[in-house]
Protein backbone atom coordinates (compact mmCIF):
# COMPACT_ATOMS: atom_id res chain seq x y z
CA UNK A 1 63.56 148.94 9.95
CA UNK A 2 63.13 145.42 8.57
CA UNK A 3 64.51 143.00 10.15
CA UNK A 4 66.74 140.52 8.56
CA UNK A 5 68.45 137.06 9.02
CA UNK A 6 71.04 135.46 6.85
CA UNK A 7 68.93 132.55 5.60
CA UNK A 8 66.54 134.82 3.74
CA UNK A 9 66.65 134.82 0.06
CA UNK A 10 65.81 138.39 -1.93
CA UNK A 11 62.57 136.87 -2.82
CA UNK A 12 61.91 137.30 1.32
CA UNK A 13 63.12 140.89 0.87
CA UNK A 14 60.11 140.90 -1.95
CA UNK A 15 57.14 139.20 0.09
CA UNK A 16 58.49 141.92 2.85
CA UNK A 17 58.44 145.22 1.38
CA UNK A 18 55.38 143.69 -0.74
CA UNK A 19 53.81 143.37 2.75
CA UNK A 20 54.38 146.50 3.95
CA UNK A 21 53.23 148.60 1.26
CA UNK A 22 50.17 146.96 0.97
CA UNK A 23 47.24 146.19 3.67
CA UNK A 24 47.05 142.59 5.31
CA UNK A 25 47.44 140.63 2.60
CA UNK A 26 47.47 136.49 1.86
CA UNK A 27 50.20 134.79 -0.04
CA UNK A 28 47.79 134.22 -2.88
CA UNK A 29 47.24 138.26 -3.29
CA UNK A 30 51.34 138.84 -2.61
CA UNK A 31 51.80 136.20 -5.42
CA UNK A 32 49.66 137.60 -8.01
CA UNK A 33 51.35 141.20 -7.34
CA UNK A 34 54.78 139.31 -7.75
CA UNK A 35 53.43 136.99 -10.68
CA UNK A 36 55.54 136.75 -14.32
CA UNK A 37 58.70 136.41 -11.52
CA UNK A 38 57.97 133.43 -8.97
CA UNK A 39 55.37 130.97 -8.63
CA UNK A 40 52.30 131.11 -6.13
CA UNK A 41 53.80 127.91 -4.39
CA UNK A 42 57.24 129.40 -4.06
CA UNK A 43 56.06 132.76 -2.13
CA UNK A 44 53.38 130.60 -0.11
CA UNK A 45 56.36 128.57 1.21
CA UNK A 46 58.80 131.63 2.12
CA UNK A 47 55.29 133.13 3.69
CA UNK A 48 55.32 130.29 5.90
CA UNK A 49 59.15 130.44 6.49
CA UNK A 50 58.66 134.09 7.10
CA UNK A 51 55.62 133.07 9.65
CA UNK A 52 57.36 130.60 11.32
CA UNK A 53 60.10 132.85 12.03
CA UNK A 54 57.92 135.62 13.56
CA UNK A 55 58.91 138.39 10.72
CA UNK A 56 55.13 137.97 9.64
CA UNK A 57 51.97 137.23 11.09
């Protein structure tokens, strides 16, 4: 199980189960597997949230 704090937003969620289905991967390849939704600068910056809050490494 995920784990899950109240600040995250359901793009998070995304990046997350993006992550998990998918080998390591850099915000630039989770973007382009999330693009037409959310920019590449919008899911680099929750990577880094999600990095700084030890849910990713």
């Amino acid at each position: 199980m995920r784990s899950f704090v109240p600040w995250m937003t359901q793009l998070d969620e995304r990046i997350l189960e993006q992550l998990a289905s998918d080998r390591a991967a850099t915000s630039w390849e989770v973007g382009f597997e999330l693009s037409g939704t959310v920019r590449l600068g919008r899911v680099t910056e929750r990577c880094n949230k999600l990095v700084d809050a030890e849910l990713v490494e």
